[in-house]
C-alpha atoms as a PDB file:
ATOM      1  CA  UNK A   1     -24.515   0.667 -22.038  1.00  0.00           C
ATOM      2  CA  UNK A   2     -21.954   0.993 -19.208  1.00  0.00           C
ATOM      3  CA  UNK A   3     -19.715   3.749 -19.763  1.00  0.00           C
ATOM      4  CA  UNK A   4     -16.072   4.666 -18.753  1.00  0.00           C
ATOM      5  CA  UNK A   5     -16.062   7.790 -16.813  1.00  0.00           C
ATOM      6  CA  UNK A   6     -13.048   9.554 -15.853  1.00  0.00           C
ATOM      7  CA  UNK A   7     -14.755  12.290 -14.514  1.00  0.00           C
ATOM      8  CA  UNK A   8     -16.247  10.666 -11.581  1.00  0.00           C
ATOM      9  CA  UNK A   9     -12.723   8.970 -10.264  1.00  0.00           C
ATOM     10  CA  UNK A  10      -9.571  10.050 -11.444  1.00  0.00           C
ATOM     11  CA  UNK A  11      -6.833   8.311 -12.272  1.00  0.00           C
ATOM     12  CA  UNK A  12      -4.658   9.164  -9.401  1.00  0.00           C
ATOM     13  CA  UNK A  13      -7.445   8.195  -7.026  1.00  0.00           C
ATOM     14  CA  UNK A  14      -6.709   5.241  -4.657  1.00  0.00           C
ATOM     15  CA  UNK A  15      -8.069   2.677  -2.711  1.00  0.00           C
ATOM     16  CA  UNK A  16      -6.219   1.788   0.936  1.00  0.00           C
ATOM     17  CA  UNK A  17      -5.075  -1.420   1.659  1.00  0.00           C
ATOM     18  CA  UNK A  18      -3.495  -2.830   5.416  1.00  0.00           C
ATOM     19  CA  UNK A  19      -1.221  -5.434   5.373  1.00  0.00           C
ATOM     20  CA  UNK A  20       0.917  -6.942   8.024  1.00  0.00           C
ATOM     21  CA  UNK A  21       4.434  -7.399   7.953  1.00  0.00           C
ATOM     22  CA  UNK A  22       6.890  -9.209  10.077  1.00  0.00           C
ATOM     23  CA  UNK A  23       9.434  -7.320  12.193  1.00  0.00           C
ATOM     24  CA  UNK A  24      12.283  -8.371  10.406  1.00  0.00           C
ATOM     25  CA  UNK A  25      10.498  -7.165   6.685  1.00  0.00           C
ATOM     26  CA  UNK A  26       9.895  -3.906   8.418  1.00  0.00           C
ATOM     27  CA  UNK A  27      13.200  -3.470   9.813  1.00  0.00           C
ATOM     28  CA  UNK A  28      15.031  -3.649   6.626  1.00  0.00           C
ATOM     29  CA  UNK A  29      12.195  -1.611   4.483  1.00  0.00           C
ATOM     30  CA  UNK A  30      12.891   1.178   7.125  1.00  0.00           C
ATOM     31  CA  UNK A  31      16.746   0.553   6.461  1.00  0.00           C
ATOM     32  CA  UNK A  32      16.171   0.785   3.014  1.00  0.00           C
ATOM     33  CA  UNK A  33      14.239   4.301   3.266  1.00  0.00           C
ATOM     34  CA  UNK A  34      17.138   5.277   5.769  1.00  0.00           C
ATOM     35  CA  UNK A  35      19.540   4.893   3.211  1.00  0.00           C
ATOM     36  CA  UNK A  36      17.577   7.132   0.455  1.00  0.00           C
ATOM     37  CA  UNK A  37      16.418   4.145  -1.896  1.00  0.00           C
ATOM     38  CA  UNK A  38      12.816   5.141  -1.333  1.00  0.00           C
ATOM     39  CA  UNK A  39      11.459   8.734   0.063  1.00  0.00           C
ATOM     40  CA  UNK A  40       9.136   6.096   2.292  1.00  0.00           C
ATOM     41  CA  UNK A  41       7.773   3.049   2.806  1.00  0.00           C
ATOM     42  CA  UNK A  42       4.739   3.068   0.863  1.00  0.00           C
ATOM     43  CA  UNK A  43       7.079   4.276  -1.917  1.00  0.00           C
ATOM     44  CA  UNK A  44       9.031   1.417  -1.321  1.00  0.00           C
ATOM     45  CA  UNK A  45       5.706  -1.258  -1.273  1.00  0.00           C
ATOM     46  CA  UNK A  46       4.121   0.496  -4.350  1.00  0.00           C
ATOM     47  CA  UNK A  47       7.049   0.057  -6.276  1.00  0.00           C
ATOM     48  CA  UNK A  48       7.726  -4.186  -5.009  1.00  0.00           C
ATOM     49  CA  UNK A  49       3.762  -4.343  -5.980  1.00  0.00           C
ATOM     50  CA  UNK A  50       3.616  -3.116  -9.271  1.00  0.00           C
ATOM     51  CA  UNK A  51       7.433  -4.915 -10.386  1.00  0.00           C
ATOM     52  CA  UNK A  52       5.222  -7.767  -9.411  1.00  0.00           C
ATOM     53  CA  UNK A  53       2.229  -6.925 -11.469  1.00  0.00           C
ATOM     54  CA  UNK A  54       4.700  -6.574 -14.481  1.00  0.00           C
ATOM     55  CA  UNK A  55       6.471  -9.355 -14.016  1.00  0.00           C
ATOM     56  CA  UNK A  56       2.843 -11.613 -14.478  1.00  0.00           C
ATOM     57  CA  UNK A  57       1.908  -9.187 -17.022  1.00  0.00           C
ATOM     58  CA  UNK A  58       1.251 -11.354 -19.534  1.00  0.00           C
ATOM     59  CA  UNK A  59      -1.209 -13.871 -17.229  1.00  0.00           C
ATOM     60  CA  UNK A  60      -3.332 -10.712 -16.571  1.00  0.00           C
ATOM     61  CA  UNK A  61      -3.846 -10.324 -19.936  1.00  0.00           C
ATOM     62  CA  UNK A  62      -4.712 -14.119 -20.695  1.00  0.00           C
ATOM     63  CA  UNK A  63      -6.857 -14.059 -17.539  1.00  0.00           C
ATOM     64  CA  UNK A  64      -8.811 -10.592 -18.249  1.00  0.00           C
ATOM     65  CA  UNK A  65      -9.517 -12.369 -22.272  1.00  0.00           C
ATOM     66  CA  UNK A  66     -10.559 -15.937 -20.376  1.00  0.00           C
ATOM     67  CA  UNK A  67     -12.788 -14.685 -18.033  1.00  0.00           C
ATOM     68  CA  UNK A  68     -13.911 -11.588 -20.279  1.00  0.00           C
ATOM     69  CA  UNK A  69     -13.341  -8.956 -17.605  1.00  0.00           C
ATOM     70  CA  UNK A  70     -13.400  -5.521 -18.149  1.00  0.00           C
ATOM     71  CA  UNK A  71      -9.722  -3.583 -17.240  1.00  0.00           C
ATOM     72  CA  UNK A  72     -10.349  -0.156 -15.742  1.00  0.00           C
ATOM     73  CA  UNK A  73     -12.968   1.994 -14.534  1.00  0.00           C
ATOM     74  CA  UNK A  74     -16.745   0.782 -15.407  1.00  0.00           C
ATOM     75  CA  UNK A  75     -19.254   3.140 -14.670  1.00  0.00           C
ATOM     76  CA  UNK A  76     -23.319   2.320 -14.370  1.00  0.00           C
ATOM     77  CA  UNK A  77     -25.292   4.927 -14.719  1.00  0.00           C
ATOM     78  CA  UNK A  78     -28.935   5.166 -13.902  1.00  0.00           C
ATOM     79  CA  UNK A  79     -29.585   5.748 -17.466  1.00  0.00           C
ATOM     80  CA  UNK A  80     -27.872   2.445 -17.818  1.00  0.00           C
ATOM     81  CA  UNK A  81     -29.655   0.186 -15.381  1.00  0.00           C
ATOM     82  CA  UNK A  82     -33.426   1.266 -16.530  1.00  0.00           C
ATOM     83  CA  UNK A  83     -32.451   0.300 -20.216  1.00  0.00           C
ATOM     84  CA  UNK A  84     -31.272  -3.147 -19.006  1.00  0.00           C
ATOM     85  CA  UNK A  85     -33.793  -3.328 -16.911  1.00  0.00           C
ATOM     86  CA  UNK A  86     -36.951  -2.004 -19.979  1.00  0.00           C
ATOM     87  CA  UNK A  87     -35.436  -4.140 -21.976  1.00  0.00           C
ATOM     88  CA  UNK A  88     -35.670  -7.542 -19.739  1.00  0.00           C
ATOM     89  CA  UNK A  89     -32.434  -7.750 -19.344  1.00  0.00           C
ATOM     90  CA  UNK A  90     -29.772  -8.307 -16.355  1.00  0.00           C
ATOM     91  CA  UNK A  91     -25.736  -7.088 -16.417  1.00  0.00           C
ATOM     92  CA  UNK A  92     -23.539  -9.692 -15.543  1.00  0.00           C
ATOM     93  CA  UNK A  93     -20.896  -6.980 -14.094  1.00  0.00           C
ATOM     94  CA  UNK A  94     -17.208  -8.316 -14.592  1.00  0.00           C
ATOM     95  CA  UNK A  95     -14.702  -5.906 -13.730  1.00  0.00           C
ATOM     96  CA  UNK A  96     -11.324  -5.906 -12.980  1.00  0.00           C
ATOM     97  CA  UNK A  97     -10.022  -2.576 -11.798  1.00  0.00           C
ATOM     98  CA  UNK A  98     -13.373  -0.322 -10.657  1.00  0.00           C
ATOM     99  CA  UNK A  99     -17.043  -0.192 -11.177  1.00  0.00           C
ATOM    100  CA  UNK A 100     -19.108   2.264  -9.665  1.00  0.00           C
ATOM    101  CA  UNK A 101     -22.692   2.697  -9.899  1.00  0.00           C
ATOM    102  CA  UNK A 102     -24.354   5.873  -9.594  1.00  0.00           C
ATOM    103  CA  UNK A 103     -25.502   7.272  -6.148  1.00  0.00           C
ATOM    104  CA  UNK A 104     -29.186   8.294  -7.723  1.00  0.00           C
ATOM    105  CA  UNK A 105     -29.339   4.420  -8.488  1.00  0.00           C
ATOM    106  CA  UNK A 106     -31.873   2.631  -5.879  1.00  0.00           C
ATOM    107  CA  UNK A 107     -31.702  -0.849  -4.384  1.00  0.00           C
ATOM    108  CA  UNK A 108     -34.622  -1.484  -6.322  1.00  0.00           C
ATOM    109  CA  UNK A 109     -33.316  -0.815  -9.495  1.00  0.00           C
ATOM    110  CA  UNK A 110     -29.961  -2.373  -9.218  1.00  0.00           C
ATOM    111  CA  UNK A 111     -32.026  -5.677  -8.111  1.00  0.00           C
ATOM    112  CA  UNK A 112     -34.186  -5.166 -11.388  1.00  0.00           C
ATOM    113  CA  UNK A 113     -31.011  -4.730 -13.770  1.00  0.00           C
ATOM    114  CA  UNK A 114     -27.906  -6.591 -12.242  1.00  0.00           C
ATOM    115  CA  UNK A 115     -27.421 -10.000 -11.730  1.00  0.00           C
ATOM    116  CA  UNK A 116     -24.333 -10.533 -10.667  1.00  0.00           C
ATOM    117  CA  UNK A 117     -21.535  -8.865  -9.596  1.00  0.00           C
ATOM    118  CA  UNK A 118     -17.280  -9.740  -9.650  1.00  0.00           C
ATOM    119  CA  UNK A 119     -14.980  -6.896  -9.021  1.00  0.00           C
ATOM    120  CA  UNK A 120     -11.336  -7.916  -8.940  1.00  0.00           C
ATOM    121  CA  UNK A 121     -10.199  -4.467  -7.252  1.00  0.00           C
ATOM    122  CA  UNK A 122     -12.995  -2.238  -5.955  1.00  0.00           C
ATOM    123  CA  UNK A 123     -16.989  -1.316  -6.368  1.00  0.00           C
ATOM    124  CA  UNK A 124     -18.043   2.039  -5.428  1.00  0.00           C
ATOM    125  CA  UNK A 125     -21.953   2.186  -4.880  1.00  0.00           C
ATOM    126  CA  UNK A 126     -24.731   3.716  -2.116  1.00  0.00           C
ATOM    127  CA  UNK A 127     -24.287   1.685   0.768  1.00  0.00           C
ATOM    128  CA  UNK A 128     -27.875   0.713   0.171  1.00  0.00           C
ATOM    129  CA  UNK A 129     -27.208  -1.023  -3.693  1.00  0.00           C
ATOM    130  CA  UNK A 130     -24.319  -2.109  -1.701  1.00  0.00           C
ATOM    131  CA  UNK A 131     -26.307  -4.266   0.695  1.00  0.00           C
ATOM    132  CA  UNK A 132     -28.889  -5.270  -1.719  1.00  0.00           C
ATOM    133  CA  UNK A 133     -26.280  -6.730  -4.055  1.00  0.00           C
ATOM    134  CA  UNK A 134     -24.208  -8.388  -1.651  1.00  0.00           C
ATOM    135  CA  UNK A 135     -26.052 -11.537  -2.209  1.00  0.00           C
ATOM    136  CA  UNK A 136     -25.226 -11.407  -6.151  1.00  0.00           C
ATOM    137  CA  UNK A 137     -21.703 -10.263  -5.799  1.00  0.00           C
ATOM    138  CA  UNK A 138     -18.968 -12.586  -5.773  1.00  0.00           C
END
């Protein structure tokens, strides 16, 4: 039912994070930059994040099959959630990566057709199927 969309977000699209580093970390990231090994910081904290992701690769993987996640970009349609929800039905939503679900969905309707919610990454929706989920998302 759910369908991958790349028109909606693009693969280049991201999502902002903050974290906080100590003075020292800093210090030496900045050195780094200084001395042309990265054009900037973020380049610098992108890169140490995904040699990260690479190196646990492989429990990802395990992880995404265990716990039958979807990897990527989910997309609920309206379309989507009335046919679940006609057919007595309600999504268990398990994504890793994004979901979105589509602004002309209604609180009502996302109520009627989605149980429960786990995104491992980020979930794009109105801020009203947003607040109505909250209670089912995890």
């Amino acid at each position: 039912m759910a369908t991958n969309n790349n028109a909606i977000v693009k693969a280049g699209d991201t999502e902002k994070i903050t974290i906080n580093l100590g003075m020292i970390d800093l210090g030496q990231i900045d050195l780094l930059v200084q001395e042309g090994f990265y054009s900037n910081r973020t380049d610098l904290i992108r890169t140490a994040i995904r040699n990260q992701l690479q190196a646990h690769a492989d429990v990802v993987k395990q992880t995404v099959a265990r716990k039958s996640l979807v990897l990527g970009l989910q997309h609920y349609s309206r379309t989507d959630l009335e046919a679940v929800r006609d057919a007595g039905q309600k999504l268990h939503i398990q994504v890793l990566g994004l979901a979105t679900i589509a602004a002309d969905v209604t609180p009502e309707l996302a109520l009627a057709a989605i149980d429960s919610v786990t995104v491992l990454g980020a979930l794009h929706a109105s801020p009203a199927v947003k607040a109505a989920l909250a209670g089912r998302t995890h």
